[in-house]
N, C-alpha and C. Protein backbone atom coordinates (compact mmCIF):
# COMPACT_ATOMS: atom_id res chain seq x y z
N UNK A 1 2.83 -8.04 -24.39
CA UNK A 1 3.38 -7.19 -25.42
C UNK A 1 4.34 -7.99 -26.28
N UNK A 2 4.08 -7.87 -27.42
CA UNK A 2 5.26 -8.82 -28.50
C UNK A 2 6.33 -7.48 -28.48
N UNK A 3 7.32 -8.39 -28.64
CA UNK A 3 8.67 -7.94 -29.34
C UNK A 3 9.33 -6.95 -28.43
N UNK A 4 8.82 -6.66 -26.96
CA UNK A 4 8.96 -5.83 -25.64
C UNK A 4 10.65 -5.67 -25.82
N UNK A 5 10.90 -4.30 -26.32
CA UNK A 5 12.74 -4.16 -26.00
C UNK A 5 13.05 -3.34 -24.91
N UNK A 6 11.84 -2.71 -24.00
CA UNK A 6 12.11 -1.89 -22.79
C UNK A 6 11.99 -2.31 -22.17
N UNK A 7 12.32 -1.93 -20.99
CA UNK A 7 12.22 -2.37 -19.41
C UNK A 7 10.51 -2.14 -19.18
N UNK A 8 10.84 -3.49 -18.71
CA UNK A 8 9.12 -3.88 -18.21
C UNK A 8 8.60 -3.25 -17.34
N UNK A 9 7.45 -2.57 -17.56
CA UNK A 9 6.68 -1.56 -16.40
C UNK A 9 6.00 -2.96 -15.22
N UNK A 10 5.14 -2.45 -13.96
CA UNK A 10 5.38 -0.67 -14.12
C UNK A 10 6.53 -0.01 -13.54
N UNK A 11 6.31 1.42 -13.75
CA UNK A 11 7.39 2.29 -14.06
C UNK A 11 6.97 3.04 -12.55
N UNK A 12 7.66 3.58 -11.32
CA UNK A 12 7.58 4.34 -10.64
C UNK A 12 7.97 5.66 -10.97
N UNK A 13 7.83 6.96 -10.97
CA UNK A 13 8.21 8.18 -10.68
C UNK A 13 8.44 8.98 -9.11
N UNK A 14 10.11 9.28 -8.31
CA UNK A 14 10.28 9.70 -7.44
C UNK A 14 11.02 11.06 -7.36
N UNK A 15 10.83 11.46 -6.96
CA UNK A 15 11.50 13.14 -6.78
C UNK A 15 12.40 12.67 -5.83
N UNK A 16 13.75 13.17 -5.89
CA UNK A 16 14.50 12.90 -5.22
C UNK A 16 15.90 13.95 -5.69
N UNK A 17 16.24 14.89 -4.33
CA UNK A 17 17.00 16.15 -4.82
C UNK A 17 17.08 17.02 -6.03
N UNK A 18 15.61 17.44 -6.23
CA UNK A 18 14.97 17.92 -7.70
C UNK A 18 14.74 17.27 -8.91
N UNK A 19 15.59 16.50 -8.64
CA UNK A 19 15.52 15.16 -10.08
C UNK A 19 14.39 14.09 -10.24
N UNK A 20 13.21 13.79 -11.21
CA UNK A 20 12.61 12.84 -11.35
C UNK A 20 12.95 11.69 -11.48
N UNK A 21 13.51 10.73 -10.72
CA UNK A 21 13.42 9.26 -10.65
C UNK A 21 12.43 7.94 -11.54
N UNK A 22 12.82 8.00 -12.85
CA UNK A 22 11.44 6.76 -13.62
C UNK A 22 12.57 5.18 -13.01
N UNK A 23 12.07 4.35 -12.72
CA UNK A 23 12.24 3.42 -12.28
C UNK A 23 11.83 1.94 -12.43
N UNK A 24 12.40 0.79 -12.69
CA UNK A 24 11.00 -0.01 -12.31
C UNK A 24 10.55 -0.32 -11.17
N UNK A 25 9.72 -0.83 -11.17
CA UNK A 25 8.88 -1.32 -10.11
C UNK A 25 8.92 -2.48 -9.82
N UNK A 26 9.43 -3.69 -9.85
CA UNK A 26 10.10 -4.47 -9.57
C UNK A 26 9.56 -5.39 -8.06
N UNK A 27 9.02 -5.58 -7.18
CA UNK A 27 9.27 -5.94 -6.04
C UNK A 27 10.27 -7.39 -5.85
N UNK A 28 10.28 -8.22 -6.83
CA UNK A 28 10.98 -9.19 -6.47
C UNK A 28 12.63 -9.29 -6.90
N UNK A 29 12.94 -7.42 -7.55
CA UNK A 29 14.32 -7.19 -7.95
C UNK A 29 14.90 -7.07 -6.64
N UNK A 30 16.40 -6.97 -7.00
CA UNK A 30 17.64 -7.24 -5.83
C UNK A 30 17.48 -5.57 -5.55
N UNK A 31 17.33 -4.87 -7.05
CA UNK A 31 17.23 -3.00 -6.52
C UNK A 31 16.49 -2.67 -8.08
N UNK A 32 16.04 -1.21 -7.67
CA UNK A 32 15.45 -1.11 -9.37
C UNK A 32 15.88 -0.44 -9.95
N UNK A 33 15.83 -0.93 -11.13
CA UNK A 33 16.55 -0.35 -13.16
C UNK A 33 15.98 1.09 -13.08
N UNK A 34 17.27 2.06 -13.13
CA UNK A 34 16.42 3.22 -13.33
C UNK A 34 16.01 3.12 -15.01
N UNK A 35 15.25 4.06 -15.52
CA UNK A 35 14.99 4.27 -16.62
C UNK A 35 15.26 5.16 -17.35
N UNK A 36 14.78 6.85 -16.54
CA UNK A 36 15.02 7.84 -16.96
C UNK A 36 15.29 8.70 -15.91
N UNK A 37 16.08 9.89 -16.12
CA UNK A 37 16.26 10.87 -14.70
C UNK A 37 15.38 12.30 -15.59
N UNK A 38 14.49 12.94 -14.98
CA UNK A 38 13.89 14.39 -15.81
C UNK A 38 14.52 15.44 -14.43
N UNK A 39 15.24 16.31 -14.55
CA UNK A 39 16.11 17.51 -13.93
C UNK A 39 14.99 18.22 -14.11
N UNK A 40 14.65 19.05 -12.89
CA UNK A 40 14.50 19.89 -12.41
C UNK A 40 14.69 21.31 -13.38
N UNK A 41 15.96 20.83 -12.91
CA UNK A 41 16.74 22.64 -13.24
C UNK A 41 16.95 22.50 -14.28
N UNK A 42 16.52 21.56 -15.19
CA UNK A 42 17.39 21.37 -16.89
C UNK A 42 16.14 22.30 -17.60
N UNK A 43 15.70 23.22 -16.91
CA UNK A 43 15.26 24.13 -18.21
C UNK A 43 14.10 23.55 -18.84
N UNK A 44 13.51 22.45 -18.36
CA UNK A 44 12.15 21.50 -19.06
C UNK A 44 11.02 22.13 -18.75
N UNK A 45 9.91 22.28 -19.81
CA UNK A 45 8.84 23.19 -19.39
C UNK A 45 7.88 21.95 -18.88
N UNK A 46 7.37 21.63 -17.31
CA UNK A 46 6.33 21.00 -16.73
C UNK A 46 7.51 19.64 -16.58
N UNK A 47 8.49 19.32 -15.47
CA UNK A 47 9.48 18.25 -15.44
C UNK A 47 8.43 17.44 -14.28
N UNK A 48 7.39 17.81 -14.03
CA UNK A 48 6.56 17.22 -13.00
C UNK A 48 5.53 16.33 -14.02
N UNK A 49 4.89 17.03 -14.69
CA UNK A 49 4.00 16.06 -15.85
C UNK A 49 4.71 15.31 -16.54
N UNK A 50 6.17 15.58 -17.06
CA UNK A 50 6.85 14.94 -17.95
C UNK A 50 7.16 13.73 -17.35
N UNK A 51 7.65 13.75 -15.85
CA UNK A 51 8.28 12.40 -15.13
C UNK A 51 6.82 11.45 -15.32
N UNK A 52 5.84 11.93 -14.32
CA UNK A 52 4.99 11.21 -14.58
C UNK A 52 4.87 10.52 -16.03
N UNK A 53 4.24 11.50 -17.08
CA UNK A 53 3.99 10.43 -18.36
C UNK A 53 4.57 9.53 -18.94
N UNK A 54 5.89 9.99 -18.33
CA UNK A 54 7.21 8.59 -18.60
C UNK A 54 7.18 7.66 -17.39
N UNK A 55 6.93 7.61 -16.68
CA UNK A 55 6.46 6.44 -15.66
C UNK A 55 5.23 5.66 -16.44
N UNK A 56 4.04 6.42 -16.49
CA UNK A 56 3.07 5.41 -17.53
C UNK A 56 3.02 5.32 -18.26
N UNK A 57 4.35 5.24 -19.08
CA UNK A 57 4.40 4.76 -20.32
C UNK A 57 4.15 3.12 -20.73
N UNK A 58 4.40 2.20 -20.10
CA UNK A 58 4.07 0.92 -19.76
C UNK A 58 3.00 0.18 -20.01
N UNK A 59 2.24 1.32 -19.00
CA UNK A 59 0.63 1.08 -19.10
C UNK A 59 -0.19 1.63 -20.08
N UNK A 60 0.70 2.49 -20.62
CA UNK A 60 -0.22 2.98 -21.69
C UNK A 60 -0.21 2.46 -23.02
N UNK A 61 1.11 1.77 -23.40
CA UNK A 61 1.54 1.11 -24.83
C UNK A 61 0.40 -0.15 -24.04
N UNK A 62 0.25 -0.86 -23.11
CA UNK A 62 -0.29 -1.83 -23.05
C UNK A 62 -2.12 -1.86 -23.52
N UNK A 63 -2.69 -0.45 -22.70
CA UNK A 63 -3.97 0.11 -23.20
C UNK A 63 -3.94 0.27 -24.58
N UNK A 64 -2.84 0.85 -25.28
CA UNK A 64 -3.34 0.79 -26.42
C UNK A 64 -3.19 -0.61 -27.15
N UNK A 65 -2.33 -1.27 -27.25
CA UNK A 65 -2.42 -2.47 -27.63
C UNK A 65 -3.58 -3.44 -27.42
N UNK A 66 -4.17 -3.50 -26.26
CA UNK A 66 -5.43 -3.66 -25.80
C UNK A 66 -6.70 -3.07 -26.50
N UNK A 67 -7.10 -1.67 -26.49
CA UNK A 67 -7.87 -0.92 -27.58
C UNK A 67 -7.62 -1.55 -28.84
N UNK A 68 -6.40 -1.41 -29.67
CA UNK A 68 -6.05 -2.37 -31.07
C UNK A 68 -7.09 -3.29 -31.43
N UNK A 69 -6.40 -4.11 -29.94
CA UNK A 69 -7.05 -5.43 -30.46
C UNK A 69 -9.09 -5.40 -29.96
N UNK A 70 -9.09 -4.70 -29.03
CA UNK A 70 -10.61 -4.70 -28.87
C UNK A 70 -11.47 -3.94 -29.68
N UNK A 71 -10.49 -2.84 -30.26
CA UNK A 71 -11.70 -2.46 -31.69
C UNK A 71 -11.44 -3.25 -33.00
N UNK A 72 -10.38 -3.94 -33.16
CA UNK A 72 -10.17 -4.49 -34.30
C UNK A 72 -11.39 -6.21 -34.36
N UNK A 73 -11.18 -6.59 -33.26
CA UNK A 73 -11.95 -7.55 -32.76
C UNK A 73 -13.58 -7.12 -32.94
N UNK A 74 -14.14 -6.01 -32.28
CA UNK A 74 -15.21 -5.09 -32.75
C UNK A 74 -15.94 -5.35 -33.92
N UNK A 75 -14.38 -4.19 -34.94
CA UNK A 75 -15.22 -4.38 -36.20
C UNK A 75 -15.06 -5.64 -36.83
N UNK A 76 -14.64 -6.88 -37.06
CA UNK A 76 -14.76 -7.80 -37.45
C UNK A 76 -15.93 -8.51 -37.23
N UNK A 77 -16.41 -8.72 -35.41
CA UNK A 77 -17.84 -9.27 -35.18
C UNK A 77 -18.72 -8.33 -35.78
N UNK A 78 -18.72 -7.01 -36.26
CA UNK A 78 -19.64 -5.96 -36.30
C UNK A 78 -20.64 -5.25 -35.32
N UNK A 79 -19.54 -5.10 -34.08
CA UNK A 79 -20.18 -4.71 -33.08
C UNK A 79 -19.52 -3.40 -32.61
N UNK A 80 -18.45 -2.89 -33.38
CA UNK A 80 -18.03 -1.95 -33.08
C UNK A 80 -17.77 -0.97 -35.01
N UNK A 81 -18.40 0.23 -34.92
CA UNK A 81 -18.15 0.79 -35.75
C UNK A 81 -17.15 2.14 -35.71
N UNK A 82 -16.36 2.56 -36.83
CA UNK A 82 -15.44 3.45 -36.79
C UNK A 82 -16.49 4.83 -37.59
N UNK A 83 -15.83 5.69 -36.91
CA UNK A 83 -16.35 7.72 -37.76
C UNK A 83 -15.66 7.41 -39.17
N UNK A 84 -16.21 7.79 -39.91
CA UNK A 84 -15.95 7.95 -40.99
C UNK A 84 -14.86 9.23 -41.59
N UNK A 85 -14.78 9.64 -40.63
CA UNK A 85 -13.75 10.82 -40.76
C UNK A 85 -12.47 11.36 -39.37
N UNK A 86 -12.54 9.82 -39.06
CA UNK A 86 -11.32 9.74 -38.06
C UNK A 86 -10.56 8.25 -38.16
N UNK A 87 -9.47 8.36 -38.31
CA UNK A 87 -9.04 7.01 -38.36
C UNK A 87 -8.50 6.17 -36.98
N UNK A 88 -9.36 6.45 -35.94
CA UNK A 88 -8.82 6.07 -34.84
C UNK A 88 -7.90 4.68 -34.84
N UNK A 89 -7.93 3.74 -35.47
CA UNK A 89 -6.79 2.44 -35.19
C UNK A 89 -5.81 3.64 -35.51
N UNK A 90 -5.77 3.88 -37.16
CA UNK A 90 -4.36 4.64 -37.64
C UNK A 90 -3.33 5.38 -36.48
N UNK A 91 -4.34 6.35 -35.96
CA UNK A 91 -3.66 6.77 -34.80
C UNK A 91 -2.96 6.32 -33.74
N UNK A 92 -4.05 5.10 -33.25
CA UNK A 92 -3.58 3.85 -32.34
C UNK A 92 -2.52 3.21 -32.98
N UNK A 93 -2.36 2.84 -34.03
CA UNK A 93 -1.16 1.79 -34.51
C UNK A 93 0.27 3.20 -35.22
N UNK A 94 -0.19 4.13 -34.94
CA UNK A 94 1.05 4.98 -35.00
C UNK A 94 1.51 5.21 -34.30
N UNK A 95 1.09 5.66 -32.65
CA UNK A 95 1.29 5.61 -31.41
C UNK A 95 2.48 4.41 -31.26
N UNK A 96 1.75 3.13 -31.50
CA UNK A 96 2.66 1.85 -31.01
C UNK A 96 3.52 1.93 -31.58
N UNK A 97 4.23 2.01 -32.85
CA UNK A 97 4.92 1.62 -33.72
C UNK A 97 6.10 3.15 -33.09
N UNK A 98 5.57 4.48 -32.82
CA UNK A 98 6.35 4.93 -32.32
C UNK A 98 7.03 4.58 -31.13
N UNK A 99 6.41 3.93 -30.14
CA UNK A 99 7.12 3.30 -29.33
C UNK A 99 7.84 2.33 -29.17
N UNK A 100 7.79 1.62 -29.94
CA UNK A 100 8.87 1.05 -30.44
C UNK A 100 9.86 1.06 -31.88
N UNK A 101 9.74 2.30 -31.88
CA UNK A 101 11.14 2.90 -32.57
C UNK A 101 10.71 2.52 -33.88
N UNK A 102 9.73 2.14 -34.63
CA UNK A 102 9.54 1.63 -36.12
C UNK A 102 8.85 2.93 -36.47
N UNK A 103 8.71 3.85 -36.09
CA UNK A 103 7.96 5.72 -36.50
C UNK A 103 8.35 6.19 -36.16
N UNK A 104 9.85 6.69 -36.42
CA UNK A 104 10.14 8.17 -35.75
C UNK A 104 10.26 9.38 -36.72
């Protein structure tokens, strides 16, 4: 990943006294970077899906960056064609750019 300003996945998710635990994953850290805490009781609608999707967040900016470059790569050889009425990169390169804070 260029220009990586987050904590490097992957990202664990633990429940621990109602609270979601995002974490890294780390094995050769001294202890791991939390990331994010998602509460329970804070009133969040689905704090069980939410922890999770913030745990793979990591892996997923990486898939898409990956997709990027494997359809962009695609249509250049001309082995991959786009719908004419979907802009799938657009979407893909709005995604990224939101994740790193250049689309909000």
């Amino acid at each position: 990943m260029s220009n990586q300003k987050h904590t490097p996945g992957p990202w664990i998710a633990t429940k621990i006294n109602g609270c979601w635990w995002i974490e890294d994953d780390d094995p050769a850290a001294y202890c791991r970077r939390r990331v994010a805490i998602v509460d329970d009781g804070a009133g969040i609608e689905s704090p069980d899906a939410n922890a999770l999707l913030i745990a793979a967040a990591p892996e997923l900016l990486a898939a898409l960056e990956a997709a990027r470059e494997f359809i962009t790569d695609g249509m250049a050889m001309g082995f991959v064609g786009m719908p004419e009425d979907e802009d799938v990169l657009g979407v893909i390169e709005k995604a990224i750019q939101k994740t790193k804070g250049i689309d909000r």
